[in-house]
N, C-alpha and C. Protein backbone atom coordinates (compact mmCIF):
# COMPACT_ATOMS: atom_id res chain seq x y z
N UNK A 1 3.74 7.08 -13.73
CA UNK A 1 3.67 8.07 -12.69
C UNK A 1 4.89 8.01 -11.78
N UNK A 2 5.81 6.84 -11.76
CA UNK A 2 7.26 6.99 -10.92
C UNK A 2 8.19 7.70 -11.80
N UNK A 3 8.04 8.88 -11.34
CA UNK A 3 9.27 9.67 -11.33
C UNK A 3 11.02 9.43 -11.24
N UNK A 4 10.80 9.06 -10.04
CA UNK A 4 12.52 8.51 -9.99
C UNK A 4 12.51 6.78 -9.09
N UNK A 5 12.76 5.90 -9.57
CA UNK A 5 12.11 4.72 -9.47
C UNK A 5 13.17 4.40 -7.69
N UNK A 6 13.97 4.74 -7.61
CA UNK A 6 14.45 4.55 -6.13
C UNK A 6 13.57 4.98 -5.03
N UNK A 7 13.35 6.51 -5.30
CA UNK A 7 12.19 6.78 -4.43
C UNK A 7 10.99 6.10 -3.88
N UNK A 8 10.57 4.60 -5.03
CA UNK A 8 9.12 4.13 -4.72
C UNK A 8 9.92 2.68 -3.98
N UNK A 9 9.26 2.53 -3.15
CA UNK A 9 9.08 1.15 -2.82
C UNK A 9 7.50 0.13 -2.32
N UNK A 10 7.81 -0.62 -1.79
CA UNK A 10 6.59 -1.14 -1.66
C UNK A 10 6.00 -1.11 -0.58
N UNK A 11 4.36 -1.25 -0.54
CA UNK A 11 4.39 -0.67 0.83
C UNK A 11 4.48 -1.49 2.28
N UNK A 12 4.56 -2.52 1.82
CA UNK A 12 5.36 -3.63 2.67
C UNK A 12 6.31 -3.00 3.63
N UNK A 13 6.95 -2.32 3.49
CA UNK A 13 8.54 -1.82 3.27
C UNK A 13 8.09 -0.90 4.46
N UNK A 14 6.59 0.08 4.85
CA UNK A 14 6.40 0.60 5.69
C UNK A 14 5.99 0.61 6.96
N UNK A 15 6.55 1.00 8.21
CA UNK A 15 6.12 0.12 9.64
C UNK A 15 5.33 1.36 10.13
N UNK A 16 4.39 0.56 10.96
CA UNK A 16 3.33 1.52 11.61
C UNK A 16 3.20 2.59 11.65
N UNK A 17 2.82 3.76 11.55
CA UNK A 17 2.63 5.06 12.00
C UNK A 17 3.30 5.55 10.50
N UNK A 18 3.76 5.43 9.67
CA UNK A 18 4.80 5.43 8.61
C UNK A 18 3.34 5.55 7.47
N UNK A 19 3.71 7.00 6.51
CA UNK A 19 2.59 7.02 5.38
C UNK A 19 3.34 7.44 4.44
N UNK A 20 2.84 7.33 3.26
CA UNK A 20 2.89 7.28 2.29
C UNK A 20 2.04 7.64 0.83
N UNK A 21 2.22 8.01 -0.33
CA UNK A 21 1.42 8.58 -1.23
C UNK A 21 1.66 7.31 -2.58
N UNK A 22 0.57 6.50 -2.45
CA UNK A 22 0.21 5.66 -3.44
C UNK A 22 0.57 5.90 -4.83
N UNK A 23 1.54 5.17 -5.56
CA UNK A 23 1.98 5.28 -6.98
C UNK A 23 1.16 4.85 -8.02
N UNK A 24 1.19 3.08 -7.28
CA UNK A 24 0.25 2.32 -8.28
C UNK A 24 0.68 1.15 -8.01
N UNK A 25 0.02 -0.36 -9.07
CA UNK A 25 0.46 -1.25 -8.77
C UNK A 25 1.26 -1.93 -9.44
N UNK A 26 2.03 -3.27 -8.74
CA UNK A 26 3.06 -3.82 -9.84
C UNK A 26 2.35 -4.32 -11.34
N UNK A 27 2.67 -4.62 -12.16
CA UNK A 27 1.89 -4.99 -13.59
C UNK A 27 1.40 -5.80 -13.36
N UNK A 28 1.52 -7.00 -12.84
CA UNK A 28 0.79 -8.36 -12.64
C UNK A 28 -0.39 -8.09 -11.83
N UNK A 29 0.20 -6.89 -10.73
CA UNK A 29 -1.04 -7.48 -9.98
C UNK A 29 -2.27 -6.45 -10.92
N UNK A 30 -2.07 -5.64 -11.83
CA UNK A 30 -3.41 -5.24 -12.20
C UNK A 30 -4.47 -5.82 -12.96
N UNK A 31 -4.31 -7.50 -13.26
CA UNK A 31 -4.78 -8.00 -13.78
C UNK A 31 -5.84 -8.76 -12.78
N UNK A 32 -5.14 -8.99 -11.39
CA UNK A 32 -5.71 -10.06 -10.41
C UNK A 32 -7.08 -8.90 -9.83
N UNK A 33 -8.55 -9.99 -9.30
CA UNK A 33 -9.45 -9.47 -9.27
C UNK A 33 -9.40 -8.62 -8.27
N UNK A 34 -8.29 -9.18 -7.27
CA UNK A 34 -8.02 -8.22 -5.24
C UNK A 34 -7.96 -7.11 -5.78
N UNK A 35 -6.85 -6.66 -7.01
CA UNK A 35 -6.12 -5.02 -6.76
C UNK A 35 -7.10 -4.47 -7.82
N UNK A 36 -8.44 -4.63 -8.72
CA UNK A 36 -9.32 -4.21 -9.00
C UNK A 36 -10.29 -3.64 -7.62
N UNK A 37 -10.27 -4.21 -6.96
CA UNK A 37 -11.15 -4.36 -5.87
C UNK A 37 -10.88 -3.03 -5.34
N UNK A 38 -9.35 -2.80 -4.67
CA UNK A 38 -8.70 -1.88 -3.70
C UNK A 38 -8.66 -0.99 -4.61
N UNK A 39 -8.32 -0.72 -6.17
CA UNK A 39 -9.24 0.71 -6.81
C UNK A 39 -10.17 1.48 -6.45
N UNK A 40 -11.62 0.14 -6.55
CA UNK A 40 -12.90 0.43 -6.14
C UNK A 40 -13.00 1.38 -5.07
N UNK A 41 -11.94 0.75 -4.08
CA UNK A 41 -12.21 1.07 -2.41
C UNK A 41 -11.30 2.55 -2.50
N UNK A 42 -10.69 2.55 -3.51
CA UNK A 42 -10.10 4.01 -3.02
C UNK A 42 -8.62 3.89 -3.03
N UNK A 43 -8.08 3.24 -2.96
CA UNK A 43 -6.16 2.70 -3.33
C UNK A 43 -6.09 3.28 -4.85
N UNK A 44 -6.03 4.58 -4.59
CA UNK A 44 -5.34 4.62 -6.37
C UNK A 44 -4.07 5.78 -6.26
N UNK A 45 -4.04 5.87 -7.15
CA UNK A 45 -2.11 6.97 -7.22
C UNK A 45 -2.75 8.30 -6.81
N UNK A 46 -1.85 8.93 -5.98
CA UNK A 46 -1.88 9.81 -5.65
C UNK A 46 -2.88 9.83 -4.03
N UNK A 47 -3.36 8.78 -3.93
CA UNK A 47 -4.01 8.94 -2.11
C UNK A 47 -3.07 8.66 -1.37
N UNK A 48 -3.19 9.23 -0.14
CA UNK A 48 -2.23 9.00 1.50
C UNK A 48 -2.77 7.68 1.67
N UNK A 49 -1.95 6.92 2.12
CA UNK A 49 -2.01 5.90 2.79
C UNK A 49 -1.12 5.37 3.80
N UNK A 50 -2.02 4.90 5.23
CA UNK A 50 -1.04 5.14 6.38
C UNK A 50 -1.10 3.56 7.15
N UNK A 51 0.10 2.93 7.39
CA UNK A 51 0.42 2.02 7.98
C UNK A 51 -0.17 1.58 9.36
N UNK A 52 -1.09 1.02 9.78
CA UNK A 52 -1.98 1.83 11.41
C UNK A 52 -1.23 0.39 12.22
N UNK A 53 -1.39 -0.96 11.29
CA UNK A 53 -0.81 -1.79 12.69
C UNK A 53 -0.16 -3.48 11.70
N UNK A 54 0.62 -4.16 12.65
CA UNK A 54 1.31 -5.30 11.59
C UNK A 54 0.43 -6.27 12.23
N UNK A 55 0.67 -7.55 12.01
CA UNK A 55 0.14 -8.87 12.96
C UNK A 55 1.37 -9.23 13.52
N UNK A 56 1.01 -9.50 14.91
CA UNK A 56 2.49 -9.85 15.91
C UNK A 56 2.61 -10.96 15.28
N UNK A 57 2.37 -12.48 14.79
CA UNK A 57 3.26 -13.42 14.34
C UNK A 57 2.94 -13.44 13.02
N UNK A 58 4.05 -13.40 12.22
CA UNK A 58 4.43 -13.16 11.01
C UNK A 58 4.35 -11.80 9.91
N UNK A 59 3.49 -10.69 10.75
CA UNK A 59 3.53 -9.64 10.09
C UNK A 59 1.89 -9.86 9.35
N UNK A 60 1.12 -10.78 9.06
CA UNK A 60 0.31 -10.72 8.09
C UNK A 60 -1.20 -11.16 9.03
N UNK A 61 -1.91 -10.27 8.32
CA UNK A 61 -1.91 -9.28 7.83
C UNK A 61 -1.61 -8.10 8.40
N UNK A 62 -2.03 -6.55 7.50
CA UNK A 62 -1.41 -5.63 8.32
C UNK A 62 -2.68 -4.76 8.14
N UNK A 63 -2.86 -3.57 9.11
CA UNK A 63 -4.11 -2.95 8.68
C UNK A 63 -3.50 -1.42 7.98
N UNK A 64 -4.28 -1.17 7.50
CA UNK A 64 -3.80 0.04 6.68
C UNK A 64 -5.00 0.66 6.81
N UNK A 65 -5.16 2.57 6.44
CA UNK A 65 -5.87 3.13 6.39
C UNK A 65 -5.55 4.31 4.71
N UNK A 66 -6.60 4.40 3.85
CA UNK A 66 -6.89 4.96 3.36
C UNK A 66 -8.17 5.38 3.20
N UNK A 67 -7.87 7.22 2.72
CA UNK A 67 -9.33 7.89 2.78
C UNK A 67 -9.89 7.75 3.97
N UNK A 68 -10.93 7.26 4.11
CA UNK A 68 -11.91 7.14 5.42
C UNK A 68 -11.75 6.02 5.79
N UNK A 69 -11.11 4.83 5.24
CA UNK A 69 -11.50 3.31 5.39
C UNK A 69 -10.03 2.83 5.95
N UNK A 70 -10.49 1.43 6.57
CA UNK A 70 -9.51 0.93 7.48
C UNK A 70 -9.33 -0.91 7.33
N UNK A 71 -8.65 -1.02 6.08
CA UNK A 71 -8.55 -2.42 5.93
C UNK A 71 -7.34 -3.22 5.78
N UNK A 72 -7.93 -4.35 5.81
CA UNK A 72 -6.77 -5.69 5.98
C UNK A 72 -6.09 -6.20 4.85
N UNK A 73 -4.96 -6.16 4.78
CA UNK A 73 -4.16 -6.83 3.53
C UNK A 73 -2.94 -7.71 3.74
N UNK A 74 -2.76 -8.49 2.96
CA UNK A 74 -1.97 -9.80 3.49
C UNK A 74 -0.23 -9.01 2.96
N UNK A 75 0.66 -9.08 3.61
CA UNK A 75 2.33 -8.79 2.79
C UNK A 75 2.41 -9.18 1.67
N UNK A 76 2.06 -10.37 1.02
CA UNK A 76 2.13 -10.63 -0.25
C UNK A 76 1.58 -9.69 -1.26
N UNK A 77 0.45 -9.31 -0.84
CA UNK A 77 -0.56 -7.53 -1.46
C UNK A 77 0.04 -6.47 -1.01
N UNK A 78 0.49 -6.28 -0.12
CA UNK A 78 1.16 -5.14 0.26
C UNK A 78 2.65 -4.90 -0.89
N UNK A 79 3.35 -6.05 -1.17
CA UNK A 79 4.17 -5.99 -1.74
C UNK A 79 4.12 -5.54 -3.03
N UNK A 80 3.20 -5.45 -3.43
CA UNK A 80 2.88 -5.63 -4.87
C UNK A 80 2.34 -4.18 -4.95
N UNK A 81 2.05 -3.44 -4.04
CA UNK A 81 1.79 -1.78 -4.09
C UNK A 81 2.94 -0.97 -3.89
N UNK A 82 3.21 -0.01 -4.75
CA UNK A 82 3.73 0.80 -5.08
C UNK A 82 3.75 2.31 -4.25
N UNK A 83 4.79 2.87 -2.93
CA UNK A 83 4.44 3.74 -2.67
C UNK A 83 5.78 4.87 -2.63
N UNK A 84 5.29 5.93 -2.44
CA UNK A 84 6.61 6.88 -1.99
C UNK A 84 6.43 7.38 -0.76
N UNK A 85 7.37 7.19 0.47
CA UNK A 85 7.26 7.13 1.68
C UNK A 85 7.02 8.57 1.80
N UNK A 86 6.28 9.25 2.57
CA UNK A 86 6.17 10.70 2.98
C UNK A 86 7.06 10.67 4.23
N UNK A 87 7.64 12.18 3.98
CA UNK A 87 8.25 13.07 4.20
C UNK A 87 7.61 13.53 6.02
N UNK A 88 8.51 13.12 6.82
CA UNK A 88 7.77 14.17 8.46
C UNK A 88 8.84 15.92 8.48
């Protein structure tokens, strides 16, 4: 589903208020049980997903919002998702 592979980065990469349209995940992580999980919950290619807040020491975790839901993910998971930054 990446089109032009510069365009995607990870969503690590995005600071607060900053959204984005979900690609997918890196290969490894689709094996691990977390990024099965965040399928479940609604993280799949093609949803908005929006950066809402970081943790003041060290960045981790960060909260994110997709769909209706509003959850916690560590940078190391964040990294490993695949997004294309939207456009204001």
């Amino acid at each position: 589903m990446i089109l032009n592979k510069e365009e995607s980065l990870p969503l690590s990469c995005l600071q607060p208020g900053e959204s984005g349209r979900i690609l997918g995940f890196d290969v490894e992580a689709s094996r691990e049980p977390f990024f099965l999980r965040l399928l479940e919950v609604g993280f799949l290619p093609g949803e908005r997903i929006e950066v809402l807040n970081l943790s003041p020491f060290g960045r981790d975790p960060i909260s994110v919002q997709v769909m209706e839901g509003v959850y916690a993910i560590r940078l190391h998971e964040a990294e490993r998702i695949r997004v294309v930054r939207e456009r204001s």
